[in-house]
Protein backbone atom coordinates (compact mmCIF):
# COMPACT_ATOMS: atom_id res chain seq x y z
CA UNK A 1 -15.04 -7.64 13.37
CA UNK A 2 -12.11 -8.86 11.55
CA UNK A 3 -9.98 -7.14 9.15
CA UNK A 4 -7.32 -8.63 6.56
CA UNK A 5 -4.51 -5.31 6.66
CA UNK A 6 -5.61 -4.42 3.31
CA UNK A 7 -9.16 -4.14 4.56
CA UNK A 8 -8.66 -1.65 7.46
CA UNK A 9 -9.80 2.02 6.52
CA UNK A 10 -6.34 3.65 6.52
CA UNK A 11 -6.14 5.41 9.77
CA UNK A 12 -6.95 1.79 11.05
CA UNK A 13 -3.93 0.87 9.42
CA UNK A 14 -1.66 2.78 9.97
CA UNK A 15 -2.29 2.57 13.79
CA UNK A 16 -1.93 -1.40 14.22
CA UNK A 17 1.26 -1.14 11.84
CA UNK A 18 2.52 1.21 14.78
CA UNK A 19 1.46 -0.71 17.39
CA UNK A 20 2.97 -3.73 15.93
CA UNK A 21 6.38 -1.86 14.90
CA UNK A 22 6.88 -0.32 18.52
CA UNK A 23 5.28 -2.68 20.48
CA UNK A 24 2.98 -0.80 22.29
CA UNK A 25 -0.78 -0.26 22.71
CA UNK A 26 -2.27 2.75 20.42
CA UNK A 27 -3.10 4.98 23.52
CA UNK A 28 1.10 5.15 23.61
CA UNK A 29 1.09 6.51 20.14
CA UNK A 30 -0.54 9.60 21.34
CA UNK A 31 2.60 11.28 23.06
CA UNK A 32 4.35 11.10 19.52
CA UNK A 33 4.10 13.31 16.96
CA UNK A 34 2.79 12.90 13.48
CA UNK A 35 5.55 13.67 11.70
CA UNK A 36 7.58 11.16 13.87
CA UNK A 37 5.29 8.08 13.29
CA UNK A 38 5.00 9.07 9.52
CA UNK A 39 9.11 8.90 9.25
CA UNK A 40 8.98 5.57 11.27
CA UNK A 41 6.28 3.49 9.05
CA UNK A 42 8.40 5.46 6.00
CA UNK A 43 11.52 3.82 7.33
CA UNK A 44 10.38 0.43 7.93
CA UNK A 45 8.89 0.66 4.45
CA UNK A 46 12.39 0.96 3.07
CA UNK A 47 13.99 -1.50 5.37
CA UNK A 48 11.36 -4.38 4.15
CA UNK A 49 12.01 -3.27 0.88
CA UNK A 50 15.88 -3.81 1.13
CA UNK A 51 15.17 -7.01 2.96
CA UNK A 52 12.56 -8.77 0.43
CA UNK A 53 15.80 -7.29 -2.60
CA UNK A 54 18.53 -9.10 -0.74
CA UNK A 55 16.18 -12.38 -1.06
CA UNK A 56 15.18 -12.48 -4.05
CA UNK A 57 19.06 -11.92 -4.68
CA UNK A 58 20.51 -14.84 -2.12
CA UNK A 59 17.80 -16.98 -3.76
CA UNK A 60 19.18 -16.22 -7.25
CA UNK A 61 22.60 -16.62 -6.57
């Protein structure tokens, strides 16, 4: 089956935005903890954030 991201059931999700962030297959998620993967898709979150801001300023200025 295929799956847009906003179409995954969220454990789904979060998983392949893992995999995709760190490179690695899921089965390499499981020697991290929780908490640790939480703070890392929190982070990137952020940094995207900033990123798309700093556009949408270059673009204006």
């Amino acid at each position: 089956m295929r799956y847009t991201a906003d179409q995954l059931p969220y454990e789904e999700y979060r998983t392949w935005r893992l995999c995709t962030l760190l490179h690695c297959p899921p089965s390499a998620l499981d020697d991290e903890s929780a908490l640790t993967l939480d703070w890392l898709l929190a982070v990137d979150d952020t940094v995207a954030k900033l990123r798309s801001d700093r556009e949408k300023e270059a673009a204006r200025g």
